[in-house]
C-alpha atoms as a PDB file:
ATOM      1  CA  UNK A   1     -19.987  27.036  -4.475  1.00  0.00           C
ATOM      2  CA  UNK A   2     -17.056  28.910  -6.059  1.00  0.00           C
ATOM      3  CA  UNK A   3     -14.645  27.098  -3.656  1.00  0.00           C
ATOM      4  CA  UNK A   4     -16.294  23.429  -5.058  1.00  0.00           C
ATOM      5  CA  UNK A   5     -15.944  24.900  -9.034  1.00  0.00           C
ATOM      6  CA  UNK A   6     -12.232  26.415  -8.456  1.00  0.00           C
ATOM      7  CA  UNK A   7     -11.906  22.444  -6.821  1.00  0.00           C
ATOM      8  CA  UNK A   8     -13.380  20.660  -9.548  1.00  0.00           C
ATOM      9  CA  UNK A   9     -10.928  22.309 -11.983  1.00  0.00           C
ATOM     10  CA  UNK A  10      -8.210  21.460 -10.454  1.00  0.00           C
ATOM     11  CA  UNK A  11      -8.742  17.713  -9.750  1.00  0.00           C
ATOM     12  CA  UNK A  12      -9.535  17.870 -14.165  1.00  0.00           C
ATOM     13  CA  UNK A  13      -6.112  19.422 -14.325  1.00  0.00           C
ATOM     14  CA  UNK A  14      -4.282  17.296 -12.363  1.00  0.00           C
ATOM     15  CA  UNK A  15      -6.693  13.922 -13.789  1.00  0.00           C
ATOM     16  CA  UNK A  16      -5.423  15.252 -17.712  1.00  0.00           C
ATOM     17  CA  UNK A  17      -1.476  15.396 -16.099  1.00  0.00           C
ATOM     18  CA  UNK A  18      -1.630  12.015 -15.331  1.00  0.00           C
ATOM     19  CA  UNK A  19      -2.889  10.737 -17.136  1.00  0.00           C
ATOM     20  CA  UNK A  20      -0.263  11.729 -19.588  1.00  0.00           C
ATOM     21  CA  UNK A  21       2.353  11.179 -17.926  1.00  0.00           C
ATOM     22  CA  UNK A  22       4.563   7.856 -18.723  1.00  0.00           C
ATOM     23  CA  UNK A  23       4.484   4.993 -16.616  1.00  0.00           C
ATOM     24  CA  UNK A  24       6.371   5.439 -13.196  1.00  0.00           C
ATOM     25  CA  UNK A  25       5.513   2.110 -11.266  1.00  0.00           C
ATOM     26  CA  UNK A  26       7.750  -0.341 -10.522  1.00  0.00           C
ATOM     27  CA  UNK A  27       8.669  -2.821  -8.403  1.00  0.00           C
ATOM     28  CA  UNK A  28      11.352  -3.411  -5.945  1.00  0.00           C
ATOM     29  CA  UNK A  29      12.344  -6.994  -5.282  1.00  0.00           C
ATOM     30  CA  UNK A  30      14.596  -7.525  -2.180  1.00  0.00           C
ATOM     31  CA  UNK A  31      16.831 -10.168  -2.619  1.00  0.00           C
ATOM     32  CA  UNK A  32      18.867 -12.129  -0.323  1.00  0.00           C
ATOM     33  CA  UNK A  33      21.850 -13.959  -2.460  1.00  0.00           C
ATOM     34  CA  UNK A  34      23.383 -16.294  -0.061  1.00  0.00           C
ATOM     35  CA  UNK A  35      19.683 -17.854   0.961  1.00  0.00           C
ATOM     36  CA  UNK A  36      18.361 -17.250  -2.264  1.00  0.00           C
ATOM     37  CA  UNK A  37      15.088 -15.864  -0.849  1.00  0.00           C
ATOM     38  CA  UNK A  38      13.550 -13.185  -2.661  1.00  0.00           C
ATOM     39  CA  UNK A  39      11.201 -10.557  -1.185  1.00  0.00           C
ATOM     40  CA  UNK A  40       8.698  -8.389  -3.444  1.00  0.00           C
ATOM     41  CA  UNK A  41       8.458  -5.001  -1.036  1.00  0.00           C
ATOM     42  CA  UNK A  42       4.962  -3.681  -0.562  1.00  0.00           C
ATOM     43  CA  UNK A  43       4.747  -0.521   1.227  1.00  0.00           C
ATOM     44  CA  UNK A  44       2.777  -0.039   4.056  1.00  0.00           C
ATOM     45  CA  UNK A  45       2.852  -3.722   4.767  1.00  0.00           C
ATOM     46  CA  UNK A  46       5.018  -4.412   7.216  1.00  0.00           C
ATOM     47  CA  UNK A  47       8.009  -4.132   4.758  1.00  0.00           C
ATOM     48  CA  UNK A  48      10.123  -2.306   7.534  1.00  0.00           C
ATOM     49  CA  UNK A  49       9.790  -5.160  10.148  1.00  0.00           C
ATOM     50  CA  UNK A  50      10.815  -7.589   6.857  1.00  0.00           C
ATOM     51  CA  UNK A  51      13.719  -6.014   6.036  1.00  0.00           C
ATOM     52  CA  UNK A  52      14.973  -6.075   9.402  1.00  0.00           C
ATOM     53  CA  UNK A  53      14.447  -9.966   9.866  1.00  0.00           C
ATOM     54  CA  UNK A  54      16.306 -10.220   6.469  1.00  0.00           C
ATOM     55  CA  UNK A  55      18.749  -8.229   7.257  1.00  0.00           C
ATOM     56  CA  UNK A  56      19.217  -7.067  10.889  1.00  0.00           C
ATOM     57  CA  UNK A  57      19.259  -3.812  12.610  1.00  0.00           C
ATOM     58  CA  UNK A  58      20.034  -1.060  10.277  1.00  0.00           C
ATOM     59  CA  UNK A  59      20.514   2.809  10.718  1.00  0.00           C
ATOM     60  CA  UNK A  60      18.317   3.355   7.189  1.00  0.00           C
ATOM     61  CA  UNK A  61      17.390  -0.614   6.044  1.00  0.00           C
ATOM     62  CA  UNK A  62      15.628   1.056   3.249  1.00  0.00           C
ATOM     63  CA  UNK A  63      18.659   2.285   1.823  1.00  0.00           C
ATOM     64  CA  UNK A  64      21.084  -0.821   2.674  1.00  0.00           C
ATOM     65  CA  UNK A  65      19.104  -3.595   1.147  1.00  0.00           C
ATOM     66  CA  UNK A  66      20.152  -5.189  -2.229  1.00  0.00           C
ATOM     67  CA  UNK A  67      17.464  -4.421  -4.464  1.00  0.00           C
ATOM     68  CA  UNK A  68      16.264  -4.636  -8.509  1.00  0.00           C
ATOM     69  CA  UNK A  69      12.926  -3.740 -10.128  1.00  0.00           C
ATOM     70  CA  UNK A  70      13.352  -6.924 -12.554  1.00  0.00           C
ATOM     71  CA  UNK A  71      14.158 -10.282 -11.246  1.00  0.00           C
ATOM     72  CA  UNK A  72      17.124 -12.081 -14.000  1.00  0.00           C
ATOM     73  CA  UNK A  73      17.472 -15.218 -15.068  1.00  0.00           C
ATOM     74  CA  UNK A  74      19.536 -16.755 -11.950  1.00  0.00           C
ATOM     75  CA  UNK A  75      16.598 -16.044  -9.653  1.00  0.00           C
ATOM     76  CA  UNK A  76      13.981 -17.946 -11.044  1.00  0.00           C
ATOM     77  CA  UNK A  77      14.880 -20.669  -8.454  1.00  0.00           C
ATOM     78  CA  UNK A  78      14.922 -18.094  -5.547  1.00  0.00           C
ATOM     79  CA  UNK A  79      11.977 -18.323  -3.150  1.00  0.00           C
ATOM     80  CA  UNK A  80       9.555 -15.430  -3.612  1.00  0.00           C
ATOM     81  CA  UNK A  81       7.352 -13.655  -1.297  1.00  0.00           C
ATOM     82  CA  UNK A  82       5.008 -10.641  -0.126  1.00  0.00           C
ATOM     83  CA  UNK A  83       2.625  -9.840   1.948  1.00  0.00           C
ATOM     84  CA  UNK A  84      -0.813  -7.935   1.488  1.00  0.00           C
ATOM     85  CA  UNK A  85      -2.791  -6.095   3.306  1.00  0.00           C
ATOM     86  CA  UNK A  86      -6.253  -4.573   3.624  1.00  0.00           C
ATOM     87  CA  UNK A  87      -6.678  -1.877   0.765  1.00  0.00           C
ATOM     88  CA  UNK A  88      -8.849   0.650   3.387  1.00  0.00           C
ATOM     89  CA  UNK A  89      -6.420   0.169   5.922  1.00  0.00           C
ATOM     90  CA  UNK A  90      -2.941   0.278   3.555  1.00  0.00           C
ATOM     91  CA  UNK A  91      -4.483   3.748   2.292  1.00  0.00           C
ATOM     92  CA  UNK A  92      -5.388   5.176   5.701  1.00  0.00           C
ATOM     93  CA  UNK A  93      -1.876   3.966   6.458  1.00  0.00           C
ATOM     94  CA  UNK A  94      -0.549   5.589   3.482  1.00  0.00           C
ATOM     95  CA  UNK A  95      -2.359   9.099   4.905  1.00  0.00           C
ATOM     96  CA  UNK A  96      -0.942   9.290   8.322  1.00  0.00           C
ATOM     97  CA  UNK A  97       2.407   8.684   7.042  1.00  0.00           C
ATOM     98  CA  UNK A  98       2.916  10.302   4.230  1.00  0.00           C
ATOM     99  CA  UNK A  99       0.364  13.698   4.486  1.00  0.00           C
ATOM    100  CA  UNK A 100       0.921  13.911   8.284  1.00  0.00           C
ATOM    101  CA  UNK A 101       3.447  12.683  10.025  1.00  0.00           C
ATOM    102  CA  UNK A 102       6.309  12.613   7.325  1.00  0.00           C
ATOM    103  CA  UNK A 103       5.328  15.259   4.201  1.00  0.00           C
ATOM    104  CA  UNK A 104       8.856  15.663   3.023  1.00  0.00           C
ATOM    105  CA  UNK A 105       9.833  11.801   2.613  1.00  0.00           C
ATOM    106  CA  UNK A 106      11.512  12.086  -0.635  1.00  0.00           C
ATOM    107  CA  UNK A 107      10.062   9.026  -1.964  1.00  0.00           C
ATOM    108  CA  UNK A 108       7.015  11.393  -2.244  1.00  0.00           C
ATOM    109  CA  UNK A 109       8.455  13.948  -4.406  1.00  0.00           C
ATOM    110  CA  UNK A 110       6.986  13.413  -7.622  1.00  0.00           C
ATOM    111  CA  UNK A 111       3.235  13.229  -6.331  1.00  0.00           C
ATOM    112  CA  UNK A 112       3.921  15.775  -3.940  1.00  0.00           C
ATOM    113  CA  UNK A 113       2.162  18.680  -5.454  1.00  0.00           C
ATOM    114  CA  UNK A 114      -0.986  16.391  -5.688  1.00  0.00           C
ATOM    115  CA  UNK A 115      -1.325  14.433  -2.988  1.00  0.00           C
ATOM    116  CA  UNK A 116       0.000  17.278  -0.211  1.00  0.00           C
ATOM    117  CA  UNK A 117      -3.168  17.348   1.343  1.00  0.00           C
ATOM    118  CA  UNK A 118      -4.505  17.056   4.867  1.00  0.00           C
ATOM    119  CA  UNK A 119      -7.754  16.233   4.230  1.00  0.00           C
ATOM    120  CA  UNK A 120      -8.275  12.395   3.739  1.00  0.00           C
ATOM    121  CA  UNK A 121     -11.767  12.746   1.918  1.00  0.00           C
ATOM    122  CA  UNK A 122      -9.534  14.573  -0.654  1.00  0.00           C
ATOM    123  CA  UNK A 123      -6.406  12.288  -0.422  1.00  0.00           C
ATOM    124  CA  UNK A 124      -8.875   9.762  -1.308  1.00  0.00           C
ATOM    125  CA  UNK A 125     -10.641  11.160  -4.654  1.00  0.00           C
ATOM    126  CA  UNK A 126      -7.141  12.562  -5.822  1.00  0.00           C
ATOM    127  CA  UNK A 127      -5.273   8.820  -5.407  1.00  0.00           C
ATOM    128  CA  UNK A 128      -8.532   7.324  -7.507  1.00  0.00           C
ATOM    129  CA  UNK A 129      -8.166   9.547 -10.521  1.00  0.00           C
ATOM    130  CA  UNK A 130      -4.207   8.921 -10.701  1.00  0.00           C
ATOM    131  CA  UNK A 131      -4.396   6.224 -13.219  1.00  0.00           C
ATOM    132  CA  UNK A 132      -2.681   2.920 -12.027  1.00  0.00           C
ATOM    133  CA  UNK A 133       0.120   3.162 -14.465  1.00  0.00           C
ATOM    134  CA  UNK A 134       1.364   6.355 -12.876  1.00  0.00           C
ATOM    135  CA  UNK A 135       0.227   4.884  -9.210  1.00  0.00           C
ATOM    136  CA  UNK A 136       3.419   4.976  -6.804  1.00  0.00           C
ATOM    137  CA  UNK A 137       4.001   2.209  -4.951  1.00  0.00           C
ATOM    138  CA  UNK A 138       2.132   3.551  -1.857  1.00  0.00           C
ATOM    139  CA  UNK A 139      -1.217   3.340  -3.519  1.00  0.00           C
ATOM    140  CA  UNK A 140      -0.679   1.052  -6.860  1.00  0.00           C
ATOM    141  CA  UNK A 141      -3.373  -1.713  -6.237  1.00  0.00           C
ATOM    142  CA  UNK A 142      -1.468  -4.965  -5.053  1.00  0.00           C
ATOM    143  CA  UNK A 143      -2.826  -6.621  -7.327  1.00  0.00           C
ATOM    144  CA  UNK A 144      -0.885  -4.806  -9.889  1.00  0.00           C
ATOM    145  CA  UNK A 145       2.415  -5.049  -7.759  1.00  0.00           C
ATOM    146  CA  UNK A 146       2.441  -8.945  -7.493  1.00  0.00           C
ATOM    147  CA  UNK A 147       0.480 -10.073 -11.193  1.00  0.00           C
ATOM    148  CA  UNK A 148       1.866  -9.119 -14.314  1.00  0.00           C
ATOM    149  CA  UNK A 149       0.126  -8.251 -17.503  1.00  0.00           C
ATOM    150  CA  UNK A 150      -0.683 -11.325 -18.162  1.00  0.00           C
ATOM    151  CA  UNK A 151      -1.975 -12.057 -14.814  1.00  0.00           C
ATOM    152  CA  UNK A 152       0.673 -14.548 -13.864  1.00  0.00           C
ATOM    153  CA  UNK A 153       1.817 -14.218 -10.349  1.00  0.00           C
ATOM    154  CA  UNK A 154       5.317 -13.138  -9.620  1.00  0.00           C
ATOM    155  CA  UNK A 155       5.468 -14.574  -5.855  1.00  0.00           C
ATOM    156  CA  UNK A 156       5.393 -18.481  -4.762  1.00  0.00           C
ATOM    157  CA  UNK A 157       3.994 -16.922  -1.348  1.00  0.00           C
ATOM    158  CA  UNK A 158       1.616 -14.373  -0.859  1.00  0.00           C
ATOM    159  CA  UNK A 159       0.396 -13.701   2.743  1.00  0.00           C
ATOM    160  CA  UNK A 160      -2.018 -11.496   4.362  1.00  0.00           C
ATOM    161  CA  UNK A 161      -0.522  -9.054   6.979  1.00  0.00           C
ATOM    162  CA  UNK A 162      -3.461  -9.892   9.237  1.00  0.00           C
ATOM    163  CA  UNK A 163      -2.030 -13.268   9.896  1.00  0.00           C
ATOM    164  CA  UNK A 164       1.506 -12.560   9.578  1.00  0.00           C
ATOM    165  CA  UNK A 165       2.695 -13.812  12.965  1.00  0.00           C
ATOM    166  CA  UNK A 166       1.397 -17.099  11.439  1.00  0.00           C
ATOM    167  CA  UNK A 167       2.266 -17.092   8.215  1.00  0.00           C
ATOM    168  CA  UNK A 168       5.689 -15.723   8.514  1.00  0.00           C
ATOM    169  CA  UNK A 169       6.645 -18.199  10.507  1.00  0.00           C
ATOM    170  CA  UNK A 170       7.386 -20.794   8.420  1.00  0.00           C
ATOM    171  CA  UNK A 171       9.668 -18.376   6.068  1.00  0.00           C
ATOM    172  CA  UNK A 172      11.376 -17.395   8.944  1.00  0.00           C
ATOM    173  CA  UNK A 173      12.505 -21.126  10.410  1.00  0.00           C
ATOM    174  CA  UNK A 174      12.949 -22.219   6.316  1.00  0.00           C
ATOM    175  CA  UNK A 175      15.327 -19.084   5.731  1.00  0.00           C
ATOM    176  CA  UNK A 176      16.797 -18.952   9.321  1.00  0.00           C
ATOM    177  CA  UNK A 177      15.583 -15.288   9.548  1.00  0.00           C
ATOM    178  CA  UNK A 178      15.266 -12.691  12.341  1.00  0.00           C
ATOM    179  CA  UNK A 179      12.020 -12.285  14.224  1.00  0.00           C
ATOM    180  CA  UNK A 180       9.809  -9.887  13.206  1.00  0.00           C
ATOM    181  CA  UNK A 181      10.489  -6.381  14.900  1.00  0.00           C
ATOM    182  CA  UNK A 182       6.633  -5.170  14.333  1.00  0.00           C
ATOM    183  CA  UNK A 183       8.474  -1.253  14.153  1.00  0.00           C
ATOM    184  CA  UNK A 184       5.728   0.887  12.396  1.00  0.00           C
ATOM    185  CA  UNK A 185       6.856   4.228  11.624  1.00  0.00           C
ATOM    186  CA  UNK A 186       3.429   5.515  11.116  1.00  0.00           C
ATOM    187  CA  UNK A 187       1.887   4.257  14.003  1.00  0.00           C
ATOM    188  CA  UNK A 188      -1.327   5.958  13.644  1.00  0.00           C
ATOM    189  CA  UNK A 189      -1.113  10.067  15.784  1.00  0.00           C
ATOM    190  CA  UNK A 190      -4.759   9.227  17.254  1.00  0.00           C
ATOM    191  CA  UNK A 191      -6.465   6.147  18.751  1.00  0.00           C
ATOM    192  CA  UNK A 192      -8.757   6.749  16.112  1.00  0.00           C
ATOM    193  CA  UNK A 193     -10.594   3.678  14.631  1.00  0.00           C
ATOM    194  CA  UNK A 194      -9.396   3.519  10.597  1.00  0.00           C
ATOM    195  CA  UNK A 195     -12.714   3.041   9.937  1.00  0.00           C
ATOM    196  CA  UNK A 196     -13.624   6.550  11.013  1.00  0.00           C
ATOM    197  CA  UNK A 197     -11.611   8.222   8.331  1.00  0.00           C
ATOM    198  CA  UNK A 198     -13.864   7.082   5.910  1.00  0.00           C
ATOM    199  CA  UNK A 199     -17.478   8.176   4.502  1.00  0.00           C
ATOM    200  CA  UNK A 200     -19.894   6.155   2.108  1.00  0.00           C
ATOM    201  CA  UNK A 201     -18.682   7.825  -1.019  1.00  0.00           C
ATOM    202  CA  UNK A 202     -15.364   7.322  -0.460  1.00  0.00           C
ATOM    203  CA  UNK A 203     -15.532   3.852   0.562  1.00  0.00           C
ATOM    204  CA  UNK A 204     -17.220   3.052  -2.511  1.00  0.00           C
ATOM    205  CA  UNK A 205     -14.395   4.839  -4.761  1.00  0.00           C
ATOM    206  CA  UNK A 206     -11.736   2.835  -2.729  1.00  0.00           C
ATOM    207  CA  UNK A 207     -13.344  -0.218  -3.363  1.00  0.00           C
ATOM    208  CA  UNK A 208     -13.953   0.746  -7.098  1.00  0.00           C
ATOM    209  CA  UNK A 209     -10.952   1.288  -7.370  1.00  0.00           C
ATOM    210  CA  UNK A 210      -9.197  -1.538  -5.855  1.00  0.00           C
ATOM    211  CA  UNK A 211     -11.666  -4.184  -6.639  1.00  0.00           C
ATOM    212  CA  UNK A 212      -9.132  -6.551  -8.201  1.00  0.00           C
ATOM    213  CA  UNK A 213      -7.016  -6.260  -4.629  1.00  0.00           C
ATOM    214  CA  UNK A 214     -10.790  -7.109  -2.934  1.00  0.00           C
ATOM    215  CA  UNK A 215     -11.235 -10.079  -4.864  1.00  0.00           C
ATOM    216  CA  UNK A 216      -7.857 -11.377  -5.930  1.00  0.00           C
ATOM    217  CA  UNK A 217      -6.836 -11.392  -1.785  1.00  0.00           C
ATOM    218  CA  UNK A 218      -9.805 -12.029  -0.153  1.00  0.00           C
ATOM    219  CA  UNK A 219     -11.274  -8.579   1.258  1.00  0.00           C
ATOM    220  CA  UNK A 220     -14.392  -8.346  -0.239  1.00  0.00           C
ATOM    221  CA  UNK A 221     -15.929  -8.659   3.255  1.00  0.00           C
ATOM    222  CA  UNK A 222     -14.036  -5.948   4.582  1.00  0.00           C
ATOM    223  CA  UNK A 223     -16.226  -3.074   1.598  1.00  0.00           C
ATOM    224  CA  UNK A 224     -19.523  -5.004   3.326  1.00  0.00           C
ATOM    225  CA  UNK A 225     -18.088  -4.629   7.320  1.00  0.00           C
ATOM    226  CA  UNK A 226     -17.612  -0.948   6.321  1.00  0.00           C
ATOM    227  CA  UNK A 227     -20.495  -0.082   4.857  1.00  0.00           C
ATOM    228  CA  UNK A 228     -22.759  -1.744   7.786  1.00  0.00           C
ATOM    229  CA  UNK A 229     -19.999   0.499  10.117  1.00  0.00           C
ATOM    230  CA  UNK A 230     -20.905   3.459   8.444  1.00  0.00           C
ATOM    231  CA  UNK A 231     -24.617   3.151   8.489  1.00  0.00           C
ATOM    232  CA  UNK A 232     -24.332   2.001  12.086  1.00  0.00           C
ATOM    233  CA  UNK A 233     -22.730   5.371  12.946  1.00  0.00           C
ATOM    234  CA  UNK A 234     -24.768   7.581  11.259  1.00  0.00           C
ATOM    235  CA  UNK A 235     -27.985   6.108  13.165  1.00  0.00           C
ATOM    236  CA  UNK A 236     -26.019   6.627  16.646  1.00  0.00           C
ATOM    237  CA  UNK A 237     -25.220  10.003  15.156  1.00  0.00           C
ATOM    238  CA  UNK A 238     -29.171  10.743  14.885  1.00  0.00           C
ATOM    239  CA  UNK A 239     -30.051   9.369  17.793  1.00  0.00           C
END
């Protein structure tokens, strides 16, 4: 019981630090001059395997790619695109590769001391109580990344990850782009279902959290496919 109190604490800590703290979202808009194509990043969505069909082969694409957090004037005519993904699996995504497989990736540093955690259950209530304001890019809801304030989207395309070899396509033959690599640097360290990660509670906070992403991009089915997943295994559990 001490262990939960001395836990309790420190998530209130850490909940009053941020949300203090000044806004530190932004957004990174990868632009391609020449074709005038314009391409609003969204980690853990393939972004990797879109740089490289933008751009080629590159030793560190993240670093080489032309990039500005506020689109000016002259791009207004560019074309403009992202892709989305599921919020459960973006997050679980988000987990692997950032708590486990690559803890010292410097784009982490400022949320390190929160979010340097092994345990997803806690990964999970720690990223809801970050406000979004303060969200890095990792876990700011999409939504957020691709509407502005006054809810008027930024992109002419927005596609879903989950049909990308589809949906891409047409970008790709209009822009006369690469095709997609599909590298994932954090390729998940188990064959363990994404699902799996995740219990009732924390489900529920995810989708709390992210409802406008649910809604706005056409998951809501995916909170309902979970939940019945969830039940499902705790009766085989019993049983």
């Amino acid at each position: 019981m001490r262990n939960v109190y001395k836990c309790i604490r420190e998530l209130i800590f850490l909940y009053k630090k941020y949300s203090r703290a000044e806004k530190v979202f932004f957004r990174d808009f990868i632009y391609d001059v020449d074709r005038k194509l314009v391409y609003l990043n969204n980690p853990k969505v393939a972004c990797t395997s879109i740089k490289k069909s933008m751009f080629g082969e590159r030793q560190n694409i993240h670093a080489y790619v032309p990039s500005v957090r506020e689109l000016s004037a002259e791009m207004n005519d560019y074309y403009k695109f992202t892709f989305v993904r599921n919020p459960y699996e973006r997050l679980v995504s988000c987990f692997e590769d950032k708590c486990i497989q690559h803890p010292g990736d410097p784009c982490w540093e400022g949320f390190r001391n929160l979010l340097e955690v092994r345990n997803f259950n806690q990964f999970i209530i720690r990223i809801y109580l970050i406000p979004n304001e303060q969200a890095e890019a990792h876990f700011v809801r999409q939504y957020n990344l691709i509407y502005d304030k006054k809810g008027r989207c930024l992109v002419d395309f927005t596609g879903k990850v989950e049909h990308m070899n589809e949906e891409y396509k047409s970008i790709r033959e209009r822009f006369n782009l690469l095709p997609l690599s599909h590298s994932n640097r954090a390729a998940s360290l188990t064959d363990r279902n994404w699902m799996d990660y995740y219990t009732p509670f924390t489900a529920w906070l995810v989708y709390r959290k992210y409802k406008k992403d649910f809604i706005a991009f056409g998951y809501e089915d995916e909170y309902r496919k979970l939940k019945d997943y969830l039940k499902n295994r705790k009766y085989e559990t019993r049983n």
